[in-house]
N, C-alpha and C. Protein backbone atom coordinates (compact mmCIF):
# COMPACT_ATOMS: atom_id res chain seq x y z
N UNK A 1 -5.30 -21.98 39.79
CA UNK A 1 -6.40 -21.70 38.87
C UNK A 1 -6.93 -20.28 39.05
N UNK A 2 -7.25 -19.63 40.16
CA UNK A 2 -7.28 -18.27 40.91
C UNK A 2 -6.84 -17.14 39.38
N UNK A 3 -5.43 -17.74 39.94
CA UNK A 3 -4.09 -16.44 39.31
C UNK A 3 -4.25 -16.75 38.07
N UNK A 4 -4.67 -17.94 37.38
CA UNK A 4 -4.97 -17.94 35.89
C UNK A 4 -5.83 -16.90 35.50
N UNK A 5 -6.81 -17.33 36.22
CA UNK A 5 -8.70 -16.72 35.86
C UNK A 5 -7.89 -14.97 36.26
N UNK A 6 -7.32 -14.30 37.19
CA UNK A 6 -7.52 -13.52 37.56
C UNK A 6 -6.28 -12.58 36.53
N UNK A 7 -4.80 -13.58 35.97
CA UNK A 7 -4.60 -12.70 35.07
C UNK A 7 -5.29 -12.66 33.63
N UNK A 8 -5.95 -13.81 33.25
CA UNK A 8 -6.79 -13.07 31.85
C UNK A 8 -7.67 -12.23 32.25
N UNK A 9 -8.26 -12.13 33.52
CA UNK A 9 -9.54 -10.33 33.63
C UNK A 9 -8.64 -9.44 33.53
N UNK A 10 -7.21 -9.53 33.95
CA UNK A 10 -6.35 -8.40 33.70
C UNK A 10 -6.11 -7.77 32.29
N UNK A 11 -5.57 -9.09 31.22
CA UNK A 11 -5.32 -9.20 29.96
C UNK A 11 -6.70 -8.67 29.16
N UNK A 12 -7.96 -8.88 29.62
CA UNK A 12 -8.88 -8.53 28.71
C UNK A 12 -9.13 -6.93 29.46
N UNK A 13 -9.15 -6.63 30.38
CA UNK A 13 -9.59 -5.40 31.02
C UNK A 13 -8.61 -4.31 30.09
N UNK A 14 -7.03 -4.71 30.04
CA UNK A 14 -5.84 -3.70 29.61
C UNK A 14 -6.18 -3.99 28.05
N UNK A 15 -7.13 -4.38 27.51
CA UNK A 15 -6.74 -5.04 26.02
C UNK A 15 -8.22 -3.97 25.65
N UNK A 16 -9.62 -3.99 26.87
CA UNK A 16 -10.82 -3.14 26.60
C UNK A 16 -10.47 -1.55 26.63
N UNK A 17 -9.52 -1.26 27.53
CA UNK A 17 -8.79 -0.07 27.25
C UNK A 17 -7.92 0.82 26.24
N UNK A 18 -7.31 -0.58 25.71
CA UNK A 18 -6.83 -0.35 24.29
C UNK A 18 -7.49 -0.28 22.80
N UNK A 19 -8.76 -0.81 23.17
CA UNK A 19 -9.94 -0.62 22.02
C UNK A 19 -10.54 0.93 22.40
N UNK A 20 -10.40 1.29 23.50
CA UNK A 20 -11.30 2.63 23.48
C UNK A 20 -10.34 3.51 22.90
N UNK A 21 -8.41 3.35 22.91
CA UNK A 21 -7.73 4.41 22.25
C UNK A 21 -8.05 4.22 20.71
N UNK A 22 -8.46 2.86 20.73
CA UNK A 22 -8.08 2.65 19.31
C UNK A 22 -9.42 3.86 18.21
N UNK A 23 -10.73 3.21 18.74
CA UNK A 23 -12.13 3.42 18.21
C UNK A 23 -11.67 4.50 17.46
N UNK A 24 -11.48 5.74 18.17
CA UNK A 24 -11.58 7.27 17.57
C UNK A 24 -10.71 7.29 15.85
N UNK A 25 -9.77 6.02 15.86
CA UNK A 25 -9.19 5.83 14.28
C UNK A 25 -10.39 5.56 13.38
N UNK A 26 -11.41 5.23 13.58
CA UNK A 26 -12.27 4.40 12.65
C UNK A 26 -12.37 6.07 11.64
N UNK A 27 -12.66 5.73 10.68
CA UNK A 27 -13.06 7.03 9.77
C UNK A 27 -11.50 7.77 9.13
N UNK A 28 -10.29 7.29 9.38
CA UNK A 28 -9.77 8.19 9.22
C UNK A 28 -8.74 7.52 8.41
N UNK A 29 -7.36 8.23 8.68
CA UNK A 29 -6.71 7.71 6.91
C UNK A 29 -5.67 7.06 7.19
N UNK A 30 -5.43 5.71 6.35
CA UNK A 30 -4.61 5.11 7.23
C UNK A 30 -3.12 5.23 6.74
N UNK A 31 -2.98 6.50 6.15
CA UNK A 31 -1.39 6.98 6.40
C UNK A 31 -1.16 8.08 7.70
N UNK A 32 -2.25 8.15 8.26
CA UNK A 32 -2.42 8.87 9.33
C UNK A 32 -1.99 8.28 10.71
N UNK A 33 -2.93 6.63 10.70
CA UNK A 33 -2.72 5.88 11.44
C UNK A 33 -1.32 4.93 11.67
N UNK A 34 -0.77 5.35 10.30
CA UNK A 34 0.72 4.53 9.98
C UNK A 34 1.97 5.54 10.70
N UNK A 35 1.56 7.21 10.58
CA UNK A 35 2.30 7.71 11.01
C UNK A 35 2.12 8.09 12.72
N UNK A 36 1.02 7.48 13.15
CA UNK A 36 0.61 7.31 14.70
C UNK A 36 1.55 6.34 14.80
N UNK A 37 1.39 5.05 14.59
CA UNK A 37 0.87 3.89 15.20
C UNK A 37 2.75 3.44 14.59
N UNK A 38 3.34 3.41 13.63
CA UNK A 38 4.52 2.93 13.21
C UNK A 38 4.23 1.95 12.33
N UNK A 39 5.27 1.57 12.08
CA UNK A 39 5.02 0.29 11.11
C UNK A 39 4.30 -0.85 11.49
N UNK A 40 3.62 -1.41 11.20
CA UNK A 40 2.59 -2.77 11.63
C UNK A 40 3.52 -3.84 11.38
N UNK A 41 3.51 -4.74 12.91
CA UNK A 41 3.30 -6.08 12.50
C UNK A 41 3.70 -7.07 11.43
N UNK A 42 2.42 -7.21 11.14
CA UNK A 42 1.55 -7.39 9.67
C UNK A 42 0.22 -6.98 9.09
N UNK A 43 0.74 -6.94 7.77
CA UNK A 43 -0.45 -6.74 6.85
C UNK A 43 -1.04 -8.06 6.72
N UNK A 44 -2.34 -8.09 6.53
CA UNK A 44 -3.16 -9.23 6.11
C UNK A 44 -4.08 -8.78 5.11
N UNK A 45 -4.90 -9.64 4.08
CA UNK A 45 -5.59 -9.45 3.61
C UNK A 45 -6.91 -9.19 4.75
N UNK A 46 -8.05 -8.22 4.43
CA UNK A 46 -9.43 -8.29 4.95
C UNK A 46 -10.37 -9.11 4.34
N UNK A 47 -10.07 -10.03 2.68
CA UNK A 47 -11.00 -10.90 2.56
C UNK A 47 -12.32 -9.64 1.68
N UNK A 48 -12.15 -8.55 1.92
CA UNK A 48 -13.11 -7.67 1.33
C UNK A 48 -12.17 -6.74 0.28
N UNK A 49 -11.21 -7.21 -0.34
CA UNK A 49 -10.03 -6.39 -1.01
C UNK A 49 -9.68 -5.30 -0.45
N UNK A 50 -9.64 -5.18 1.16
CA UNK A 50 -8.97 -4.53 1.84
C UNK A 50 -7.56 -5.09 2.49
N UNK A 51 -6.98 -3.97 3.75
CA UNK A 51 -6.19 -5.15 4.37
C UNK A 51 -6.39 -4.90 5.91
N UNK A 52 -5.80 -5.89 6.91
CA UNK A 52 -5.50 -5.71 8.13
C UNK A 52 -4.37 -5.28 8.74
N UNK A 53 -4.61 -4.05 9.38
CA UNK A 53 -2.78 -3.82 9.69
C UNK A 53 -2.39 -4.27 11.28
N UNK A 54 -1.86 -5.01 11.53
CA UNK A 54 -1.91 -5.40 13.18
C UNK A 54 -0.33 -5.14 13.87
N UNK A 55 -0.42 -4.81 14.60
CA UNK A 55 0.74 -4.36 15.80
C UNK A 55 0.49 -5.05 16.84
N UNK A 56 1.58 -5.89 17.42
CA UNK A 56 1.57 -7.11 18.02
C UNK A 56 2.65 -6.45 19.22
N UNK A 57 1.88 -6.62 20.49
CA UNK A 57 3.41 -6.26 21.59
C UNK A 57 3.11 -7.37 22.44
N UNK A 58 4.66 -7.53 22.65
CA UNK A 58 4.99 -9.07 24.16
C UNK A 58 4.43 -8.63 25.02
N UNK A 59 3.60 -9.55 26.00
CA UNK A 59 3.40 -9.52 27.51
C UNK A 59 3.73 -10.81 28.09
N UNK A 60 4.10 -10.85 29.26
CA UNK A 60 4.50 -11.65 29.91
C UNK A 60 3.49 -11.72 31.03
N UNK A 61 2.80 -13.00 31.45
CA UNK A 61 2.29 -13.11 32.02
C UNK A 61 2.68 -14.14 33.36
N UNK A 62 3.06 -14.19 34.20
CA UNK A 62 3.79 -15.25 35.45
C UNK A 62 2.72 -16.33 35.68
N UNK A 63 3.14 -17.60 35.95
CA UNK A 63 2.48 -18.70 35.95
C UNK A 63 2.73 -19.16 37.25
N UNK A 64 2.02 -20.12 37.59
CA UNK A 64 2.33 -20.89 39.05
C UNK A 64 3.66 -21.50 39.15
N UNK A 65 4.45 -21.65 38.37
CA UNK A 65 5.82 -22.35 38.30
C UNK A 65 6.94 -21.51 38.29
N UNK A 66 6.45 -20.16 37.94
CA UNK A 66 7.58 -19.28 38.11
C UNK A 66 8.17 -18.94 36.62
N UNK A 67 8.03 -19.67 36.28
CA UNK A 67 8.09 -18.94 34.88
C UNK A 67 7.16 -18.06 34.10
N UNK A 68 7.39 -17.19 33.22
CA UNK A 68 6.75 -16.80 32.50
C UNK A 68 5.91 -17.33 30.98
N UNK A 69 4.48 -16.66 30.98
CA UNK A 69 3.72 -17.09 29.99
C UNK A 69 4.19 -15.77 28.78
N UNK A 70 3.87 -16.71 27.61
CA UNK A 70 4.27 -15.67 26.76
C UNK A 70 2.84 -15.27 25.84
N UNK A 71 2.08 -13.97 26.11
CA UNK A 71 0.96 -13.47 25.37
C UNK A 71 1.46 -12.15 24.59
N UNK A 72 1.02 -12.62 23.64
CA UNK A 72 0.67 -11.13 22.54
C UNK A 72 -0.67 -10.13 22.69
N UNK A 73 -0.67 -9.01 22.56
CA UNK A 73 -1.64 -7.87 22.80
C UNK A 73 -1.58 -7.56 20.88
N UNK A 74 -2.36 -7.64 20.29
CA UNK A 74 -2.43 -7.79 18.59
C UNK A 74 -3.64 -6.39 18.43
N UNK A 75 -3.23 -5.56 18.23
CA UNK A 75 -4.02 -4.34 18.09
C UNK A 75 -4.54 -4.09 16.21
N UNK A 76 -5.74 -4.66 15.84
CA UNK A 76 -5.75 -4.72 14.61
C UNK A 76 -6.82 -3.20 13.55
N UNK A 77 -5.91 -2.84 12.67
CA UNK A 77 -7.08 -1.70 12.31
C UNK A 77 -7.30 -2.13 10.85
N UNK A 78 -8.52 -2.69 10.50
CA UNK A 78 -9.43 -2.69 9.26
C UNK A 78 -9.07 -1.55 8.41
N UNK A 79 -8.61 -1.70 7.33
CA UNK A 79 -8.77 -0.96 6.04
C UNK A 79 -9.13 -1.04 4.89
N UNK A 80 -10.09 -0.04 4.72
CA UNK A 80 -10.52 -0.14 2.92
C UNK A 80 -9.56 0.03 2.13
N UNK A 81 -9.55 -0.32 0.93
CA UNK A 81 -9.01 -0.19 0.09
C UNK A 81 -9.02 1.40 -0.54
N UNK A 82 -9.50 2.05 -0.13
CA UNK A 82 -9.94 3.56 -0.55
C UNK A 82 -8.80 4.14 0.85
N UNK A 83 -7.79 3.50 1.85
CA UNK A 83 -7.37 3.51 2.77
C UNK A 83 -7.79 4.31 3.58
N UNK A 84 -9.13 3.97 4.08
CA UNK A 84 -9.91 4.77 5.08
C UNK A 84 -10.09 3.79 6.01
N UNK A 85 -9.60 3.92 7.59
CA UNK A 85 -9.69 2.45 8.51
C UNK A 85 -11.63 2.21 9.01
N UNK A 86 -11.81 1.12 8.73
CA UNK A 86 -13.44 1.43 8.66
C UNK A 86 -13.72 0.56 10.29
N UNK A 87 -12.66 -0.35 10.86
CA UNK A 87 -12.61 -1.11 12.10
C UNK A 87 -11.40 -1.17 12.86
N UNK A 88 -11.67 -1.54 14.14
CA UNK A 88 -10.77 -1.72 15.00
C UNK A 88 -10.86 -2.30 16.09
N UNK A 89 -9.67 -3.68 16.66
CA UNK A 89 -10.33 -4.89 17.51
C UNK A 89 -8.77 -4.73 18.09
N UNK A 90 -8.97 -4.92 19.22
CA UNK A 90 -7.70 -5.81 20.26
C UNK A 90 -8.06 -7.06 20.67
N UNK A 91 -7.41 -8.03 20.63
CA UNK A 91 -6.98 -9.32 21.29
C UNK A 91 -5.59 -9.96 21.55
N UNK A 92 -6.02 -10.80 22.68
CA UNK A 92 -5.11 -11.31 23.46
C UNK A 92 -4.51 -12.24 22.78
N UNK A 93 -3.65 -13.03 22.62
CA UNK A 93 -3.00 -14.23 21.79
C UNK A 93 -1.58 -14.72 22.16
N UNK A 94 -1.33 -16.16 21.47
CA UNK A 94 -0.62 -16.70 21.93
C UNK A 94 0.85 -16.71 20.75
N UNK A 95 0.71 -16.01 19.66
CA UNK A 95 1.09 -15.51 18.50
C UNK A 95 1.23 -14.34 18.25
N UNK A 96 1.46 -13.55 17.39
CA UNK A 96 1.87 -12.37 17.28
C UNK A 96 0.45 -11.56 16.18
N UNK A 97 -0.01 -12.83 15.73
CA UNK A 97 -0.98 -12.19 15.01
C UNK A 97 -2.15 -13.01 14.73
N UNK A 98 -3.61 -12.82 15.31
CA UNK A 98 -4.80 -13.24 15.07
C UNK A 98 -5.37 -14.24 13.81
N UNK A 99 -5.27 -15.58 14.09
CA UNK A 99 -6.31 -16.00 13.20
C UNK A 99 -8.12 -15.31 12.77
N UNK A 100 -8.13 -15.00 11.80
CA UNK A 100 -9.58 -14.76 11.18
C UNK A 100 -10.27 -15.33 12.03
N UNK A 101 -11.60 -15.41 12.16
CA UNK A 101 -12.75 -16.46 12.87
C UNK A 101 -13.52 -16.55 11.71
């Protein structure tokens, strides 16, 4: 239970680090961010006639059994429809790409 608890502080600590590269995109254009960042993932709708562009990378996380856990790192950037990225969220997951809340 330890090594559980102690690799998600890992997973969220490397995931709070990846929101601080991300932030500095907010404001800017997201053929800018397309030619940073590569092709996304997926697109999603934003529900605000925008979209979501998310980039999803494997992590492997080791379990008490010796095998490996399989987590996604889902790096998502909000876009207007005027394609200006107006947000930006990392989370951890068990999928490649974030359910809405």
């Amino acid at each position: 239970m330890k090594r559980l608890i102690f690799i998600c502080l890992v997973l969220f600590a490397a995931c709070k680090t990846d929101e601080q590269v991300m932030e500095p995109w907010k404001g800017r254009q997201k053929v800018d961010m397309i030619a940073h960042w590569g092709k996304p993932t997926s697109i999603v709708p934003d529900g605000q006639g925008g979209e979501v562009y998310e980039y999803a990378t494997m992590l492997h996380a080791p379990n008490t059994g010796g095998q490996s856990d399989v987590f996604y790192r889902v790096k998502c950037f909000y876009v207007h429809a005027d394609g200006i990225v107006y947000n930006t969220r990392c989370e951890d997951s068990r999928t490649p790409q974030i359910d809405e809340q």
